[in-house]
C-alpha atoms as a PDB file:
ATOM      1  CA  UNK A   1      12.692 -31.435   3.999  1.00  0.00           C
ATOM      2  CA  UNK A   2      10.833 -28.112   4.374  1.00  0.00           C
ATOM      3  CA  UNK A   3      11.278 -27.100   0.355  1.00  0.00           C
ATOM      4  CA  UNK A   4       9.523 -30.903  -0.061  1.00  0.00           C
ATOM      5  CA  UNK A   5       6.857 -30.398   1.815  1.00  0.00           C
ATOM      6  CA  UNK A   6       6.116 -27.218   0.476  1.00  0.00           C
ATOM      7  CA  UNK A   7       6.308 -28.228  -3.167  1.00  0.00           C
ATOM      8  CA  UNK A   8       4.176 -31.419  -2.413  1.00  0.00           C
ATOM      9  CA  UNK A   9       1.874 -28.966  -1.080  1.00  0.00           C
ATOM     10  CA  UNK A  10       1.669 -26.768  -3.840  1.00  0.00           C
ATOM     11  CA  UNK A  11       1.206 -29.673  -6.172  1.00  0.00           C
ATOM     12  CA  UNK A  12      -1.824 -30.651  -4.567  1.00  0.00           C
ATOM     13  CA  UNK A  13      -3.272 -27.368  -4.360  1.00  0.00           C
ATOM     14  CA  UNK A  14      -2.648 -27.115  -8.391  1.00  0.00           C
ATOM     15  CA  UNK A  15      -4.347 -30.850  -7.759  1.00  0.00           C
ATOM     16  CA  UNK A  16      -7.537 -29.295  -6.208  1.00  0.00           C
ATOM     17  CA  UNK A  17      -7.782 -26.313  -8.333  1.00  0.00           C
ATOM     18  CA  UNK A  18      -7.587 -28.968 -11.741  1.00  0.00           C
ATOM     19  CA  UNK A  19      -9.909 -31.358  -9.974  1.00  0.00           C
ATOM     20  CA  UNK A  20     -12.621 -27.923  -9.045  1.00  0.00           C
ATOM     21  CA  UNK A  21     -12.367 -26.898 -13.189  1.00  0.00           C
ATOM     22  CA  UNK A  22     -12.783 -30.442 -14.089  1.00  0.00           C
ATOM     23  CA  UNK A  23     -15.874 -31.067 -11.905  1.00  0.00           C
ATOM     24  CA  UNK A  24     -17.350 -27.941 -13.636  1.00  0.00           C
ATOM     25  CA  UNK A  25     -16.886 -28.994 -17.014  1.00  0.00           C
ATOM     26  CA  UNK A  26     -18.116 -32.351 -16.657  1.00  0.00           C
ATOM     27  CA  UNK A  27     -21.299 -31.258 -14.802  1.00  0.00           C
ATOM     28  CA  UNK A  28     -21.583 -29.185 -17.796  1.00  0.00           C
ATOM     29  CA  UNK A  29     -20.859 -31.704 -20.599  1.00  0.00           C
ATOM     30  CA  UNK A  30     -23.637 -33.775 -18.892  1.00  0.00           C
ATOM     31  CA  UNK A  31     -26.088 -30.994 -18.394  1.00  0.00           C
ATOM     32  CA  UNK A  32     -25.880 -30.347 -21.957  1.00  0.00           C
ATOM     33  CA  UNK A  33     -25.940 -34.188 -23.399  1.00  0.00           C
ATOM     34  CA  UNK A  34     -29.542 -34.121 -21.181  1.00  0.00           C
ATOM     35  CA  UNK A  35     -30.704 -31.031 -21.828  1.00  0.00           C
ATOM     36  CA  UNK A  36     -30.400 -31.283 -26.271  1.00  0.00           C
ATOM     37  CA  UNK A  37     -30.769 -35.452 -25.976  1.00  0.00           C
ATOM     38  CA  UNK A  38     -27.526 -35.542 -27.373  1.00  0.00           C
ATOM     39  CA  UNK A  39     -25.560 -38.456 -27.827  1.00  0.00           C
ATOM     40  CA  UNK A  40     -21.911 -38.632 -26.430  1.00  0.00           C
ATOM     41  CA  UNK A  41     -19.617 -37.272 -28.624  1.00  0.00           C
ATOM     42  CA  UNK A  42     -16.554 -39.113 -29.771  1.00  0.00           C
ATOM     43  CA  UNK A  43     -14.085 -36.184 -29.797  1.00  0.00           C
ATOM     44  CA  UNK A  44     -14.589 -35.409 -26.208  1.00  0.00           C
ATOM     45  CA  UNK A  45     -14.937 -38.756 -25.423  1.00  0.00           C
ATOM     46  CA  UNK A  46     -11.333 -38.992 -26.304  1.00  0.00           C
ATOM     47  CA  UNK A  47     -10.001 -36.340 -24.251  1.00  0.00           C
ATOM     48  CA  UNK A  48     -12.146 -37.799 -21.106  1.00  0.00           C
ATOM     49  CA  UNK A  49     -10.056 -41.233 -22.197  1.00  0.00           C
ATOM     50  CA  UNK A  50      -6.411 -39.083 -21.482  1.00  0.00           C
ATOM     51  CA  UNK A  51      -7.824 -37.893 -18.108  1.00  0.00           C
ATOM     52  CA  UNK A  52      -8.222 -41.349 -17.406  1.00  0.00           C
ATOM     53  CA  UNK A  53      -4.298 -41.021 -16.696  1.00  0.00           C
ATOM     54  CA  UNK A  54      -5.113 -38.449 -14.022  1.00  0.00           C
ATOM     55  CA  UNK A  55      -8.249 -38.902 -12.757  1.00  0.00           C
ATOM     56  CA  UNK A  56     -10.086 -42.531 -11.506  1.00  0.00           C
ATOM     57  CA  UNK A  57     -13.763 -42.458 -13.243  1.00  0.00           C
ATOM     58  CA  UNK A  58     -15.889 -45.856 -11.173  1.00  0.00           C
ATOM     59  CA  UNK A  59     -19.952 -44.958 -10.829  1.00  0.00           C
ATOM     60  CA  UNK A  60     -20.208 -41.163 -12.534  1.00  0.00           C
ATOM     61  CA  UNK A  61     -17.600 -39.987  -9.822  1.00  0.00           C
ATOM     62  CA  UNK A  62     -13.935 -39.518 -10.367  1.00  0.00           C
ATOM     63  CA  UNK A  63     -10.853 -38.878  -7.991  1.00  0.00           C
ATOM     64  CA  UNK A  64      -7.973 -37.204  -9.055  1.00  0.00           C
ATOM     65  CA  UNK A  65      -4.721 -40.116  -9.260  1.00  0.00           C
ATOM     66  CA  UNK A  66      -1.902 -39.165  -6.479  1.00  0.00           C
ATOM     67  CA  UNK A  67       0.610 -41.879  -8.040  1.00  0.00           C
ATOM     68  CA  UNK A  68       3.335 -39.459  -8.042  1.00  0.00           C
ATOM     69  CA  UNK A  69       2.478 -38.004  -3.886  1.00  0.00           C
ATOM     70  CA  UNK A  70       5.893 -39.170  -2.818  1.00  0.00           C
ATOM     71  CA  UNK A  71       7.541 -37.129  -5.883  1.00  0.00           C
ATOM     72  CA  UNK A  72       6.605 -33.509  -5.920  1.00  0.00           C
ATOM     73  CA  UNK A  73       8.410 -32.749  -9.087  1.00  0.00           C
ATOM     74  CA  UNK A  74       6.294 -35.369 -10.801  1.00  0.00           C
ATOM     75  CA  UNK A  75       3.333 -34.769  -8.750  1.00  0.00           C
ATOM     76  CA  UNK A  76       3.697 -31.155 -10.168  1.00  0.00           C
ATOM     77  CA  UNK A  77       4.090 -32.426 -13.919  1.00  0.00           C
ATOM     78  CA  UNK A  78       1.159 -34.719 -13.410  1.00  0.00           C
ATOM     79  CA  UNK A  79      -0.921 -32.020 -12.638  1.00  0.00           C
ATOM     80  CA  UNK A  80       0.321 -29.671 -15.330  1.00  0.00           C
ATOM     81  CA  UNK A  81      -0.639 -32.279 -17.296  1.00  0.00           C
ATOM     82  CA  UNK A  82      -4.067 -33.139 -16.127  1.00  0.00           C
ATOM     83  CA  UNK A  83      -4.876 -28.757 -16.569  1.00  0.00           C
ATOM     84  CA  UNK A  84      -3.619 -29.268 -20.115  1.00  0.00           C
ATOM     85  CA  UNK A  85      -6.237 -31.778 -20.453  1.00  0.00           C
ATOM     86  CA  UNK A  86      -8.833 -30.276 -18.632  1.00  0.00           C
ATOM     87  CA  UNK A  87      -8.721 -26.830 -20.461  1.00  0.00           C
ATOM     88  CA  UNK A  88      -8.630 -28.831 -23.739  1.00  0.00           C
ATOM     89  CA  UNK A  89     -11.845 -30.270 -22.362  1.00  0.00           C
ATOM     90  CA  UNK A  90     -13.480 -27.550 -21.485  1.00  0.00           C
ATOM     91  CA  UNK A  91     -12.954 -25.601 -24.518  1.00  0.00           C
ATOM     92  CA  UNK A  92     -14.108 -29.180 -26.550  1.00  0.00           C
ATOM     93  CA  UNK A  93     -17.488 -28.478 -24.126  1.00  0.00           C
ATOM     94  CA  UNK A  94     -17.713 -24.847 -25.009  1.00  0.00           C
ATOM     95  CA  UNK A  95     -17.275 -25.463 -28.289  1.00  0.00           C
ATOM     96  CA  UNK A  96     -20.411 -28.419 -28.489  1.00  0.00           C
ATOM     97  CA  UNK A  97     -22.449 -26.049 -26.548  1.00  0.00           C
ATOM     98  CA  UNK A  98     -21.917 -23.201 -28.569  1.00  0.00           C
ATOM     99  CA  UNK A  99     -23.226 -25.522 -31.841  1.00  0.00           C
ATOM    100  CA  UNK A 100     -26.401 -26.408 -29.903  1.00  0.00           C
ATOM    101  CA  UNK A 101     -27.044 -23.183 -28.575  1.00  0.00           C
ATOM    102  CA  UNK A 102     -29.799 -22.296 -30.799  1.00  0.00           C
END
């Protein structure tokens, strides 16, 4: 029972830690749609579609999905996943930025 709740534990700290990086790159996506009058791009638009596995989007706020709380080994992979994501989301974000920069 202990090594479960420790590994559901760690899961949702990896949870909070992928939730923190993904606030931060969608604050900046949307900073930098404003901020060049940009439309939304289709290629990131994408990748924010396969978060939609991970995180619940309803009125420009978003909650990361716990589907797999009573499962800490999936729990784990679900938010292994959702990084994976995330860093490919944020680098898709650098990337745009670094084309408007000038």
């Amino acid at each position: 029972m202990t090594d479960y709740i420790h590994d559901t534990i760690e899961a949702l700290q990896d949870g909070i830690s992928v939730s923190r990086a993904f606030e931060q790159a969608l604050n900046e996506y949307h900073e930098l749609l404003a901020s060049k009058s940009l439309p939304t791009q289709e290629s990131i638009d994408e990748i924010l579609e396969e978060l939609e596995d991970y995180f619940e989007f309803e009125d420009n706020f978003y909650s990361l999905k716990l589907d797999n709380i009573d499962c800490p080994d999936f729990l784990s992979r679900d938010m292994s996943c959702a990084k994976d994501l995330v860093d490919k989301f944020y680098k898709a974000v650098s990337a745009l930025s670094e084309q408007h920069c000038v």
